[in-house]
Protein backbone atom coordinates (compact mmCIF):
# COMPACT_ATOMS: atom_id res chain seq x y z
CA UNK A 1 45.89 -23.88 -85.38
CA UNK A 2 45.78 -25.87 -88.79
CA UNK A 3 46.15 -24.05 -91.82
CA UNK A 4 44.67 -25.55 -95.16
CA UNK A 5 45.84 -24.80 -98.25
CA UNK A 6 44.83 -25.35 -101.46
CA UNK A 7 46.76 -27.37 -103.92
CA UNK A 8 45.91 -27.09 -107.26
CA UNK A 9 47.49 -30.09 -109.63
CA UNK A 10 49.10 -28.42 -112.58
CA UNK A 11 49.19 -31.04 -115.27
CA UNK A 12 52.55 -30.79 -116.87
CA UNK A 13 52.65 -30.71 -120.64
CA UNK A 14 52.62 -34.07 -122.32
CA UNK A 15 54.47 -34.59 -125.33
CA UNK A 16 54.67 -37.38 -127.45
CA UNK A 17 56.83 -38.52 -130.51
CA UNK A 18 55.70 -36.72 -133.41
CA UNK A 19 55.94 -39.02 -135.79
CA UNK A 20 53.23 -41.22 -134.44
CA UNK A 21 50.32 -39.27 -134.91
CA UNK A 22 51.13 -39.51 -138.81
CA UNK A 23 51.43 -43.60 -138.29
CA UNK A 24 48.43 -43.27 -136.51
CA UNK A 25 47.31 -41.23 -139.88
CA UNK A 26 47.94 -43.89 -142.23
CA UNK A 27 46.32 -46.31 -140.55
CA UNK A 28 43.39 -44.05 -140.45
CA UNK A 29 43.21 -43.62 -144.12
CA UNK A 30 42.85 -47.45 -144.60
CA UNK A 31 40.38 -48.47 -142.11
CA UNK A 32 38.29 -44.80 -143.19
CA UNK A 33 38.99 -46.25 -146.87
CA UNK A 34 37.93 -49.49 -145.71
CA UNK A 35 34.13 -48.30 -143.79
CA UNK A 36 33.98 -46.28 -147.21
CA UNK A 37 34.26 -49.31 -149.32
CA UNK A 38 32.80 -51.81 -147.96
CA UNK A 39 29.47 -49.39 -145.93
CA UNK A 40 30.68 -51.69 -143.21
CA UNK A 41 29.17 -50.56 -139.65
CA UNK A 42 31.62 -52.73 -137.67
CA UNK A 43 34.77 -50.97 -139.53
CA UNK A 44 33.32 -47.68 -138.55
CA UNK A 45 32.74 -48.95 -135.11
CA UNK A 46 36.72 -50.10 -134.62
CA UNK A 47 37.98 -46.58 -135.89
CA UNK A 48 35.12 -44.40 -134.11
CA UNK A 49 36.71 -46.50 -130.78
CA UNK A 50 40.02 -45.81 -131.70
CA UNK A 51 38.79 -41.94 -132.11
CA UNK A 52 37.19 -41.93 -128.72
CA UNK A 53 40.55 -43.78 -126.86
CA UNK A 54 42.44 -40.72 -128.71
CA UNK A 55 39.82 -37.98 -128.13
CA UNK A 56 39.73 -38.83 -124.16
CA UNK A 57 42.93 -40.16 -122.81
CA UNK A 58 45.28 -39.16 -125.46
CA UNK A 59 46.48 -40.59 -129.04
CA UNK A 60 49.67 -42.08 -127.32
CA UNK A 61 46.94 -44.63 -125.67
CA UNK A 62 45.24 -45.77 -128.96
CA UNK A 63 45.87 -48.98 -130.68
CA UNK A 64 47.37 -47.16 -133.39
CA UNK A 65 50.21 -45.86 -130.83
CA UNK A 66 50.63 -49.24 -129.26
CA UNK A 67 51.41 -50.84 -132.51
CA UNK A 68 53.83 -47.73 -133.29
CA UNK A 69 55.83 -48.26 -130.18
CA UNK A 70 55.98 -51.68 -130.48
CA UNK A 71 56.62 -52.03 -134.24
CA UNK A 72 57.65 -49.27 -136.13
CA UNK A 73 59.85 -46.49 -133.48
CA UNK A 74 62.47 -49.40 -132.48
CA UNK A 75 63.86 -49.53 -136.08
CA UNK A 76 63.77 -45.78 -136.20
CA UNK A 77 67.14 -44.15 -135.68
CA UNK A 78 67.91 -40.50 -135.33
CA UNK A 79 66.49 -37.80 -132.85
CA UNK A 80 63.21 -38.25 -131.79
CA UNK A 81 60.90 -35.48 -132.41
CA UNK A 82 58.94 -34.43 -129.48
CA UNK A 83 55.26 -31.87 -129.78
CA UNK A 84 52.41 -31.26 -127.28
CA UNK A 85 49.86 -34.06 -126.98
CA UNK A 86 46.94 -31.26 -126.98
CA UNK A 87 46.67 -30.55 -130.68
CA UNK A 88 46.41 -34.37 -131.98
CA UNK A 89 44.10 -34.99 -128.95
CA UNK A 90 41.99 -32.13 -130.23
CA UNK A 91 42.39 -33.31 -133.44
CA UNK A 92 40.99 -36.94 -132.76
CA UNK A 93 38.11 -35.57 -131.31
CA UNK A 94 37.62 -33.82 -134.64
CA UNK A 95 37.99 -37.19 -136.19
CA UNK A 96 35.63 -38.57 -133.63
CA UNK A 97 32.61 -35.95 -134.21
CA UNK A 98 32.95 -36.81 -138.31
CA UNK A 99 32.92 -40.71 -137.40
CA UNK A 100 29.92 -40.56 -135.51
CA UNK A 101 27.37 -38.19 -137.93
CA UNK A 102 29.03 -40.81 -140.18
CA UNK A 103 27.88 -43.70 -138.15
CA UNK A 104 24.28 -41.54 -137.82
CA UNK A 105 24.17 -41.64 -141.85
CA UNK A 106 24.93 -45.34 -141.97
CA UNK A 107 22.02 -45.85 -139.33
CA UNK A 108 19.52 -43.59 -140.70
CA UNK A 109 20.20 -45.21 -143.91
CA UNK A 110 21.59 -41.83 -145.67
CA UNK A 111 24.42 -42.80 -147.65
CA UNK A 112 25.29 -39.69 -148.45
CA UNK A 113 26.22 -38.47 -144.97
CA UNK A 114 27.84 -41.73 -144.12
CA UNK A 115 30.28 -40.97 -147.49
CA UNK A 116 30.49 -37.03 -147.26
CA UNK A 117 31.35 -36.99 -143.79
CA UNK A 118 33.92 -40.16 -143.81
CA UNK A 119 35.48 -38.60 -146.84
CA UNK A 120 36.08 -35.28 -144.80
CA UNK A 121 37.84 -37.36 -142.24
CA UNK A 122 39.27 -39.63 -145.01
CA UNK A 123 40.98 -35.78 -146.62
CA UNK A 124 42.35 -34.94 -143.36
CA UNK A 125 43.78 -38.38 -142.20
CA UNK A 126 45.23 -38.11 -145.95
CA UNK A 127 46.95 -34.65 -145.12
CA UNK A 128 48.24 -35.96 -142.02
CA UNK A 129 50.01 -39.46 -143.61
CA UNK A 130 51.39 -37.81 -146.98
CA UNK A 131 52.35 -34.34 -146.24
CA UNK A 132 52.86 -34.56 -142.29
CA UNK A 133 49.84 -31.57 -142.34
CA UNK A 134 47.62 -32.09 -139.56
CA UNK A 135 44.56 -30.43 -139.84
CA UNK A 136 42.41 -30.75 -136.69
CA UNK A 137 46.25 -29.31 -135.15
CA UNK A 138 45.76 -26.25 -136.94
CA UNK A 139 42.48 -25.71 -136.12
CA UNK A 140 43.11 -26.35 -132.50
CA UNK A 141 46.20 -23.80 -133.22
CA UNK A 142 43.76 -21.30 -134.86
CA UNK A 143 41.14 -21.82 -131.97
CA UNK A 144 43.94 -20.66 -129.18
CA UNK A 145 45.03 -17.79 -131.26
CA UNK A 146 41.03 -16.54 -130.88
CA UNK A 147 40.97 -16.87 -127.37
């Protein structure tokens, strides 16, 4: 007699090195600064790609992280910080749901979405790089606590 059972894969908690995310953060706040600036399509495009890579398979995958690990975190000393990949994922999706009404402003020729909804992105990508206060976090935090 065969017996099946079920496996179910737990997915281990991820973590990454905390102070990416705020790397990731200041490069944000240029490249937002940047589609701002210049009403540039093709800027939005790069940063609502680096969202989505973020959003869906993590922000350790992004661009943003690649140049991090390459560049920046070997000439970092000390301990390396370590938090759960779940609330900056959350949080780039965040990011990526501003980018694109953003991107529907720019297309629909309304300015005025395009900047309102960048500069929401642009605040929290600023909270992020100067004050380590990630705000898509907390609300993923705040959306847990509800449950």
């Amino acid at each position: 007699m065969t017996q099946v059972t079920s496996q179910k894969t737990v997915k281990k908690n991820v973590t990454i090195d905390a102070r990416g995310p705020r790397f990731s953060a200041v490069l944000t706040l240029f490249v937002l600064s940047l589609a701002i600036y210049t009403q540039s399509i093709w800027v939005l495009a790069i940063q609502i790609i680096v969202f989505a890579i973020g959003a869906i398979k993590g922000p350790q995958f992004t661009p943003y992280a690649f140049i991090f690990r390459s560049l920046i975190k070997p000439r970092l000393k000390g301990e390396v910080p370590q938090e759960d990949v779940r609330p900056p994922q959350f949080a780039q999706s965040v990011g990526l749901v501003f980018a694109i009404v953003g991107l529907a402003g720019i297309i629909a020729n309304i300015p005025l979405l395009f900047t309102v909804s960048l500069g929401f992105a642009l605040g929290a990508a600023f909270l992020n790089a100067a004050f380590n206060f990630c705000l898509g976090c907390q609300i993923y935090l705040l959306v847990l606590r509800l449950k």
